[in-house]
N, C-alpha and C. Protein backbone atom coordinates (compact mmCIF):
# COMPACT_ATOMS: atom_id res chain seq x y z
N UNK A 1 39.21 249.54 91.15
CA UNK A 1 39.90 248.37 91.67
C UNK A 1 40.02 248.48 93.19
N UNK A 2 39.67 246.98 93.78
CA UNK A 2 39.82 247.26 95.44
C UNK A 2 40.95 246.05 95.56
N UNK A 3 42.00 247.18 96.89
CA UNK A 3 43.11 246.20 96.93
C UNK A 3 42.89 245.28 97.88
N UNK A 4 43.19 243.94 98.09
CA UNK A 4 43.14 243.33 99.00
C UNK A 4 44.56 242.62 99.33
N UNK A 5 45.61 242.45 98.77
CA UNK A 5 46.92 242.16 99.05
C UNK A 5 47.53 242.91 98.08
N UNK A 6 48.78 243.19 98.63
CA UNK A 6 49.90 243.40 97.48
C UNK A 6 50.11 243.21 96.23
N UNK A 7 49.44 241.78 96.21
CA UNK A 7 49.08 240.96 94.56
C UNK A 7 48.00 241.35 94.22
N UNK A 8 46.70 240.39 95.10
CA UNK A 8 45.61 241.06 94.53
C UNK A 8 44.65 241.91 94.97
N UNK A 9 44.22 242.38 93.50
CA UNK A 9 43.00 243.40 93.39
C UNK A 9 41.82 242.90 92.75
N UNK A 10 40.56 243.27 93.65
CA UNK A 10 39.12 242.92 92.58
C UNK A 10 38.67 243.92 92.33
N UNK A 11 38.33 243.53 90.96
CA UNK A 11 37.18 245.02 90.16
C UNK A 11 35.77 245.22 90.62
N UNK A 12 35.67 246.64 91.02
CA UNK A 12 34.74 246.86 91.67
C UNK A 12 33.02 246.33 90.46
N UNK A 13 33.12 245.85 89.74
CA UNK A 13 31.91 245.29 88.74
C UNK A 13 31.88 243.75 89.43
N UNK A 14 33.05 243.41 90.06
CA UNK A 14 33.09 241.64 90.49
C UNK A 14 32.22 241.36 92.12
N UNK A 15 31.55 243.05 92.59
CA UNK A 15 30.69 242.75 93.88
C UNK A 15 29.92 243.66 93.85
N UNK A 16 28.61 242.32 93.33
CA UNK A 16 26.48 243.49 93.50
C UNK A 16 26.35 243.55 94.87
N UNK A 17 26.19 244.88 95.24
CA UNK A 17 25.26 244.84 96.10
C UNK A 17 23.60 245.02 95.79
N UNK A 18 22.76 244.55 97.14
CA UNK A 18 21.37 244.73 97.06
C UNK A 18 21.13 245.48 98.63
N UNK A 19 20.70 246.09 98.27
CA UNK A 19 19.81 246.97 99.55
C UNK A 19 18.87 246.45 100.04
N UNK A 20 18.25 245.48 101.00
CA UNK A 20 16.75 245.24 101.53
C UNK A 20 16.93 246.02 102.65
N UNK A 21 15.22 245.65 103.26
CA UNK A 21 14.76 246.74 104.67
C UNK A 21 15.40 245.41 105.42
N UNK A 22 15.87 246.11 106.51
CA UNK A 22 16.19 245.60 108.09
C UNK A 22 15.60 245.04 108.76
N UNK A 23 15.36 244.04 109.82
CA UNK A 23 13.96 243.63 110.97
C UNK A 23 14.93 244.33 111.60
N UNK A 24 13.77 244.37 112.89
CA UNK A 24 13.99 244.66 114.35
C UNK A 24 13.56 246.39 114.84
N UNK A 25 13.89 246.61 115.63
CA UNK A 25 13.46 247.95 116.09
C UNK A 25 13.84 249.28 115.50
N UNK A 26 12.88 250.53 115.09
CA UNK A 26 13.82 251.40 114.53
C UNK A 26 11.90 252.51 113.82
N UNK A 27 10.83 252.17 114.63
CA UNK A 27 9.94 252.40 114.19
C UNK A 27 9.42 252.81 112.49
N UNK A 28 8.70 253.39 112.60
CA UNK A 28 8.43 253.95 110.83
C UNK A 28 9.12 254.45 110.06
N UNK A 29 10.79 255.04 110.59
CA UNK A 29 11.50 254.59 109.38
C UNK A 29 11.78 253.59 109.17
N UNK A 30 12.44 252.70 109.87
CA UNK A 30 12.38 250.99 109.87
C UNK A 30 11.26 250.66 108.36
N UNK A 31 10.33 250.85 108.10
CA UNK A 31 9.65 250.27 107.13
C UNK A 31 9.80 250.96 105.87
N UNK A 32 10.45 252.19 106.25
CA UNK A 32 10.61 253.01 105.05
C UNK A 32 12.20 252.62 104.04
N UNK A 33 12.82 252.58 104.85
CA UNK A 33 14.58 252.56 104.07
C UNK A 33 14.84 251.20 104.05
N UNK A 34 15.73 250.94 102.96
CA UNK A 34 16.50 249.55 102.68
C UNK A 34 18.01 250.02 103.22
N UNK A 35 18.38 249.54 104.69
CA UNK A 35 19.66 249.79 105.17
C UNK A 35 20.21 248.53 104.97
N UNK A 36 19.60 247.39 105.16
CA UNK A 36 20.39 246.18 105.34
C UNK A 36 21.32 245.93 103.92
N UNK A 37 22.60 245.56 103.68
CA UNK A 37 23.06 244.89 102.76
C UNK A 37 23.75 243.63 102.26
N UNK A 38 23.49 243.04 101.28
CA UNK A 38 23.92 241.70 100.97
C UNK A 38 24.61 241.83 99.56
N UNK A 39 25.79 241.69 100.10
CA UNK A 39 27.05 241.50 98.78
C UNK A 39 27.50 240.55 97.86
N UNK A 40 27.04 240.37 96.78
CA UNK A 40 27.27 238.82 96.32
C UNK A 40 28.40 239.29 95.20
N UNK A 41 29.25 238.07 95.77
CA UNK A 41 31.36 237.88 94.94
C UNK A 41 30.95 236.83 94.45
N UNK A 42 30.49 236.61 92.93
CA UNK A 42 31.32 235.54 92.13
C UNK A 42 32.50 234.79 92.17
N UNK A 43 32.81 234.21 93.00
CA UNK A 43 34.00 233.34 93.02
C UNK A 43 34.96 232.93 91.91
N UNK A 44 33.76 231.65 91.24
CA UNK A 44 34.56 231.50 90.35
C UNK A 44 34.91 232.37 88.94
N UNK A 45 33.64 233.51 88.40
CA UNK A 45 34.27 234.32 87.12
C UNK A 45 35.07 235.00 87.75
N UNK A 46 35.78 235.58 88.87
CA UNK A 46 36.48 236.47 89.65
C UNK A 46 37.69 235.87 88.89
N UNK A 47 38.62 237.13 89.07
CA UNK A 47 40.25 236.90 88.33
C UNK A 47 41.10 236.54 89.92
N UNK A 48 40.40 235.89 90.65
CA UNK A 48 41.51 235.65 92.26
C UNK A 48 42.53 234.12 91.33
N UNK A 49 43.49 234.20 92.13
CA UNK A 49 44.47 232.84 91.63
C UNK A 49 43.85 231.47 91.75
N UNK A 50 43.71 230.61 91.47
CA UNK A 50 42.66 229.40 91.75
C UNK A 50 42.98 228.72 93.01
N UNK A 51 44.30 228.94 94.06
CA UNK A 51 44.20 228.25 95.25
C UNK A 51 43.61 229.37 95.88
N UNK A 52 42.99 230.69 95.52
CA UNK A 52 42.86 231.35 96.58
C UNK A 52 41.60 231.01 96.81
N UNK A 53 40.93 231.13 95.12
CA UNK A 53 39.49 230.68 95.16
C UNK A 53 39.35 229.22 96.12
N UNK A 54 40.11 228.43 96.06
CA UNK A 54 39.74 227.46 96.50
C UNK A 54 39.47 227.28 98.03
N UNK A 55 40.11 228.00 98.27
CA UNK A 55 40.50 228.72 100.20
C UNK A 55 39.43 229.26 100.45
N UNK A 56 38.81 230.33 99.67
CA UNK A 56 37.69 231.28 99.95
C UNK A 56 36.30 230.37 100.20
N UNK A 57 36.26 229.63 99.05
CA UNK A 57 35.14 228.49 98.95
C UNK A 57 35.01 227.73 100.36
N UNK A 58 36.17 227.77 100.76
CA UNK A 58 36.08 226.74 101.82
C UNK A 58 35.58 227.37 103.18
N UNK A 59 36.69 228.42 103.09
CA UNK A 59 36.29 229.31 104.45
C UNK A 59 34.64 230.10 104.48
N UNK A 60 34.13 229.77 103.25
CA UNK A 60 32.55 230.74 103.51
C UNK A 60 31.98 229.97 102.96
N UNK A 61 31.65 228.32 103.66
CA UNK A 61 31.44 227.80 103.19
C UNK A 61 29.94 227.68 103.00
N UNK A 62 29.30 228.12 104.34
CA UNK A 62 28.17 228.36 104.63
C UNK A 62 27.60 229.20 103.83
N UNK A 63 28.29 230.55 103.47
CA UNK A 63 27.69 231.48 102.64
C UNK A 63 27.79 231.07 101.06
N UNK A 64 27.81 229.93 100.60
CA UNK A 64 28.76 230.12 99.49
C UNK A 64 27.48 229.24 98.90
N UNK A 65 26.91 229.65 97.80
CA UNK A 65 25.96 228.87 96.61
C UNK A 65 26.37 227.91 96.03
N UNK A 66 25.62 226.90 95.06
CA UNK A 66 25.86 226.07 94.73
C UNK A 66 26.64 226.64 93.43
N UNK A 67 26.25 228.00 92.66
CA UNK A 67 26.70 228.47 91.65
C UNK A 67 28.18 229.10 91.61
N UNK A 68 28.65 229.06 92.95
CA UNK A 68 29.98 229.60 93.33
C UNK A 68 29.76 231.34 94.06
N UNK A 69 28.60 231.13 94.35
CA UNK A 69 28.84 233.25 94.99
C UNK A 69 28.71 233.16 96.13
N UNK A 70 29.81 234.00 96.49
CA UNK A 70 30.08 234.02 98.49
C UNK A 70 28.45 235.04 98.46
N UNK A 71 27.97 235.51 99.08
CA UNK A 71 26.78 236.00 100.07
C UNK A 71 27.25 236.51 101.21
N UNK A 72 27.61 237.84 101.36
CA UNK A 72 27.81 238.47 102.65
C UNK A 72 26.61 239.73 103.47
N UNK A 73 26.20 239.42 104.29
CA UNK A 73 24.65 240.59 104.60
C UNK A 73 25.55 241.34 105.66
N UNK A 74 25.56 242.49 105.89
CA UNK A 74 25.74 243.45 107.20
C UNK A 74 24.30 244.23 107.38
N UNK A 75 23.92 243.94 108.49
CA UNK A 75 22.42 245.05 108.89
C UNK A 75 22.85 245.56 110.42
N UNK A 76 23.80 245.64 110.96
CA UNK A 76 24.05 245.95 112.25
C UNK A 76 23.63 247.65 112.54
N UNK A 77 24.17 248.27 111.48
CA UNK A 77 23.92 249.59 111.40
C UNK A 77 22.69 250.50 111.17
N UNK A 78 21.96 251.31 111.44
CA UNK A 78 21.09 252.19 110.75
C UNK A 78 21.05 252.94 109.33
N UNK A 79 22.17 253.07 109.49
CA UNK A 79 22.71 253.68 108.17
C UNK A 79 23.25 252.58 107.24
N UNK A 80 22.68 253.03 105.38
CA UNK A 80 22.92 252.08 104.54
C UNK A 80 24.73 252.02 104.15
N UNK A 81 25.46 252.56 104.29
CA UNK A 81 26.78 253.37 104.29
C UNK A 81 27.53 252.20 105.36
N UNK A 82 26.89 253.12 106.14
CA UNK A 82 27.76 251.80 107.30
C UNK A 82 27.82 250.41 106.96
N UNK A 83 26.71 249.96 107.16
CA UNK A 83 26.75 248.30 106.33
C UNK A 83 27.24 248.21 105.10
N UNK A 84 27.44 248.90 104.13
CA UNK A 84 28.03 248.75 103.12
C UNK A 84 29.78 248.68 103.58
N UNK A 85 30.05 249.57 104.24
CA UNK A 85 31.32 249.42 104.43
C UNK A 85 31.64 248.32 105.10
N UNK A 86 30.95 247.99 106.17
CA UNK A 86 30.80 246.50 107.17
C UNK A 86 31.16 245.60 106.31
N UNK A 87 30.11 245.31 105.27
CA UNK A 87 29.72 243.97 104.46
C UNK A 87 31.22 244.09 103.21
N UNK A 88 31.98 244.91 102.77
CA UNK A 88 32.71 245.03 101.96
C UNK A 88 33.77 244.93 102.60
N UNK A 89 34.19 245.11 103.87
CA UNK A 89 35.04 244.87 105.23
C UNK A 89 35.20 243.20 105.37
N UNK A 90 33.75 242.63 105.76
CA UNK A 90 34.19 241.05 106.03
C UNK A 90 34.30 240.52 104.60
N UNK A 91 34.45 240.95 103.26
CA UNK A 91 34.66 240.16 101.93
C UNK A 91 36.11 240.37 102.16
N UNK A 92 36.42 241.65 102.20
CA UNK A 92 37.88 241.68 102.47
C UNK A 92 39.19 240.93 103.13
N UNK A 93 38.05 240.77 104.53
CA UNK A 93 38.70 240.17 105.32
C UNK A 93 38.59 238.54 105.02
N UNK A 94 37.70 238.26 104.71
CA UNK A 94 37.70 236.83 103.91
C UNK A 94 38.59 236.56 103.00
N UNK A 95 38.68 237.29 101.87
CA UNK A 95 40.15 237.00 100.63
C UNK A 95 41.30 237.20 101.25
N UNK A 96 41.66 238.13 102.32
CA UNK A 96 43.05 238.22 102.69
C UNK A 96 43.13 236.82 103.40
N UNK A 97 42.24 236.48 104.39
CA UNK A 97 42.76 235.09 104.67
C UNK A 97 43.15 234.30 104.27
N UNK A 98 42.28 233.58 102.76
CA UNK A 98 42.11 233.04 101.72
C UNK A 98 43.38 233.16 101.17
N UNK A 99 43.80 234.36 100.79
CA UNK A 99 45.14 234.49 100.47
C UNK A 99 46.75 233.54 101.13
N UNK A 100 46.33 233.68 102.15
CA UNK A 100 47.73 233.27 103.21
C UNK A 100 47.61 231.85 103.22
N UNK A 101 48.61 231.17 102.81
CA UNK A 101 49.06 230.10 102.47
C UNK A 101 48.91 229.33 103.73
N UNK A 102 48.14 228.16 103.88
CA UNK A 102 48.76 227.60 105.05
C UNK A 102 50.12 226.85 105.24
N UNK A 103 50.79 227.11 106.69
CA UNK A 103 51.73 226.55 106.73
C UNK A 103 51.93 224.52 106.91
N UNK A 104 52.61 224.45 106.24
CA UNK A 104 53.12 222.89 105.94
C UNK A 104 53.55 222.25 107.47
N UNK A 105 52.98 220.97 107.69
CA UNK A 105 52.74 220.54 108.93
C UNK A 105 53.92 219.47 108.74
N UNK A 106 55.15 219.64 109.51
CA UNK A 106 56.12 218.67 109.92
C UNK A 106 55.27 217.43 110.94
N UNK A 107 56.18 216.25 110.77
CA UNK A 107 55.56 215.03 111.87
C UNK A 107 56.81 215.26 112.39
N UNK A 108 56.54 215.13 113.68
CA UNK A 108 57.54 214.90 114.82
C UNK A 108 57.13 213.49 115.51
N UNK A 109 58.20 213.02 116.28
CA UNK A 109 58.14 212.34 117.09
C UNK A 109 58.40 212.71 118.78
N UNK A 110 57.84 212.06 119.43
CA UNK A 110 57.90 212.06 120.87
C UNK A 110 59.85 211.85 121.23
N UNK A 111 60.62 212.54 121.94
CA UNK A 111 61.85 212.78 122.14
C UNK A 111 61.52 211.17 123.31
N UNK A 112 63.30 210.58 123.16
CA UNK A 112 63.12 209.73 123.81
C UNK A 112 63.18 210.05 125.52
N UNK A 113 63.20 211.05 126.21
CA UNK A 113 63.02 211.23 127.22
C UNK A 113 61.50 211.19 127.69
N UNK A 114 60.35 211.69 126.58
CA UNK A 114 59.23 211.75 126.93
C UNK A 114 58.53 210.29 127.00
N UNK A 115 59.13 209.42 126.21
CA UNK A 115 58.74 208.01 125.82
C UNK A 115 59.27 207.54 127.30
N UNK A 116 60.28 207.41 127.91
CA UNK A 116 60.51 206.96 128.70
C UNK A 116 59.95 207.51 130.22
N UNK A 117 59.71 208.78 130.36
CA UNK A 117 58.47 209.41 131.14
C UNK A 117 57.20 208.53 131.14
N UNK A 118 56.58 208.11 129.91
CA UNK A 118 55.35 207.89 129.73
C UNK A 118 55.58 206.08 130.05
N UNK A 119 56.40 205.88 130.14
CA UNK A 119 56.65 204.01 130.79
C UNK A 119 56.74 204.15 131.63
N UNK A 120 57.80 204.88 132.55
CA UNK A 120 57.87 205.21 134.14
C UNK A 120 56.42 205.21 134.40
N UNK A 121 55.89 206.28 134.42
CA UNK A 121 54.30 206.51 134.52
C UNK A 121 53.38 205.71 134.21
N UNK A 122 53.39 204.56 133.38
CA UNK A 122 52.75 203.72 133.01
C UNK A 122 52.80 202.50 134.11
N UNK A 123 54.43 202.74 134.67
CA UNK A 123 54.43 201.35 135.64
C UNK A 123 53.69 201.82 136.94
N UNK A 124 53.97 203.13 137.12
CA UNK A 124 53.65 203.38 138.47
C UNK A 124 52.09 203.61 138.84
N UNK A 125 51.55 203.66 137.62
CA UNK A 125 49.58 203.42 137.86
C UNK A 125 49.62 202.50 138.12
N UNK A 126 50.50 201.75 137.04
CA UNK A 126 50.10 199.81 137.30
C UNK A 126 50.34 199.82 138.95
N UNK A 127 51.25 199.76 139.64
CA UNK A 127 51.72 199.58 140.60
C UNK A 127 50.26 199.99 141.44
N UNK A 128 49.98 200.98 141.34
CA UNK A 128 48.45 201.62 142.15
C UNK A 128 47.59 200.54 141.73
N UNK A 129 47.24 200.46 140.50
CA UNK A 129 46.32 199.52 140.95
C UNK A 129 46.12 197.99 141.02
N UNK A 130 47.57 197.51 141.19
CA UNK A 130 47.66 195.99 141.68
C UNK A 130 47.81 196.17 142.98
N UNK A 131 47.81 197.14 143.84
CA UNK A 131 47.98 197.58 145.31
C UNK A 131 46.72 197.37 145.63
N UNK A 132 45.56 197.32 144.78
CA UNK A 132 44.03 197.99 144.94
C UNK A 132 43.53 196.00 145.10
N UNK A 133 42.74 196.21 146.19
CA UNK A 133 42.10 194.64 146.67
C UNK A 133 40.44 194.99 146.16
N UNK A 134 40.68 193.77 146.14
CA UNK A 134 38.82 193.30 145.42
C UNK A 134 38.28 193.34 146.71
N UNK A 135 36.84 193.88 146.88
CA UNK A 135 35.84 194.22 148.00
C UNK A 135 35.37 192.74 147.70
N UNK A 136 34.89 192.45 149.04
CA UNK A 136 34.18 191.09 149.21
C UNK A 136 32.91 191.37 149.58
N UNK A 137 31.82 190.69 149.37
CA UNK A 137 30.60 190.69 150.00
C UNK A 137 30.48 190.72 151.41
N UNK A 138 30.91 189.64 152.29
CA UNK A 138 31.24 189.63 153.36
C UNK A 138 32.00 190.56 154.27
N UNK A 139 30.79 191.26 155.70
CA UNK A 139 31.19 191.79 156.51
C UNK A 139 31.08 191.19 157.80
């Protein structure tokens, strides 16, 4: 079991990894080892609470299949270890977000001092530009 809040935990059977080879520089081992990794989380068979799932879906949204599986790759590293920890790092860090409730948005209104700021100010452009004369053709 991996903890990710206080509440919840996912079972380590609920994230495959796959090993592919890496691009970029790193000569003939480069063609030899599969360092890169890509982590695929079932969303929806996952036991997460259903607003969390719903949060997660949203926030990875890009990574996220039509079948419901987040897709996370780490290849930054040389080592297959490292990216594994990387790539199991940003899932993490994805559900804890997912987790945290957003906060509930009060409407406010403008205080009547600011309303009355914004008329003052309103007259005194006016004032500028009824001060302002029309250019004539004639010189």
């Amino acid at each position: 079991m991996i903890r990710v809040t206080d509440e919840i935990f996912i079972d380590e059977s609920e994230v495959q990894e796959e090993f592919t080879r890496s691009g970029g520089p790193g000569g003939q081992h480069a063609n030899k080892v599969s360092t890169a990794v890509h982590i695929r989380f079932d969303i929806a068979r996952s036991k997460l609470p259903y607003d969390v799932k719903e949060r997660l879906i949203r926030l990875g949204a890009n990574s996220v299949t039509e079948e419901g599986i987040l897709i996370i790759s780490a290849r930054e590293f040389r080592k297959r270890e490292m990216n594994r920890t990387t790539a199991l790092a940003k899932l993490l860090g994805l559900i804890k977000k997912a987790a945290q409730r957003p906060k509930k948005r009060f409407k406010t209104k403008p205080s009547r001092a600011a309303k009355e700021k914004r008329v003052v100010e309103k007259k005194v452009r006016g004032r500028t530009k009824k001060t302002r004369t029309k250019v004539t053709g004639d010189e």
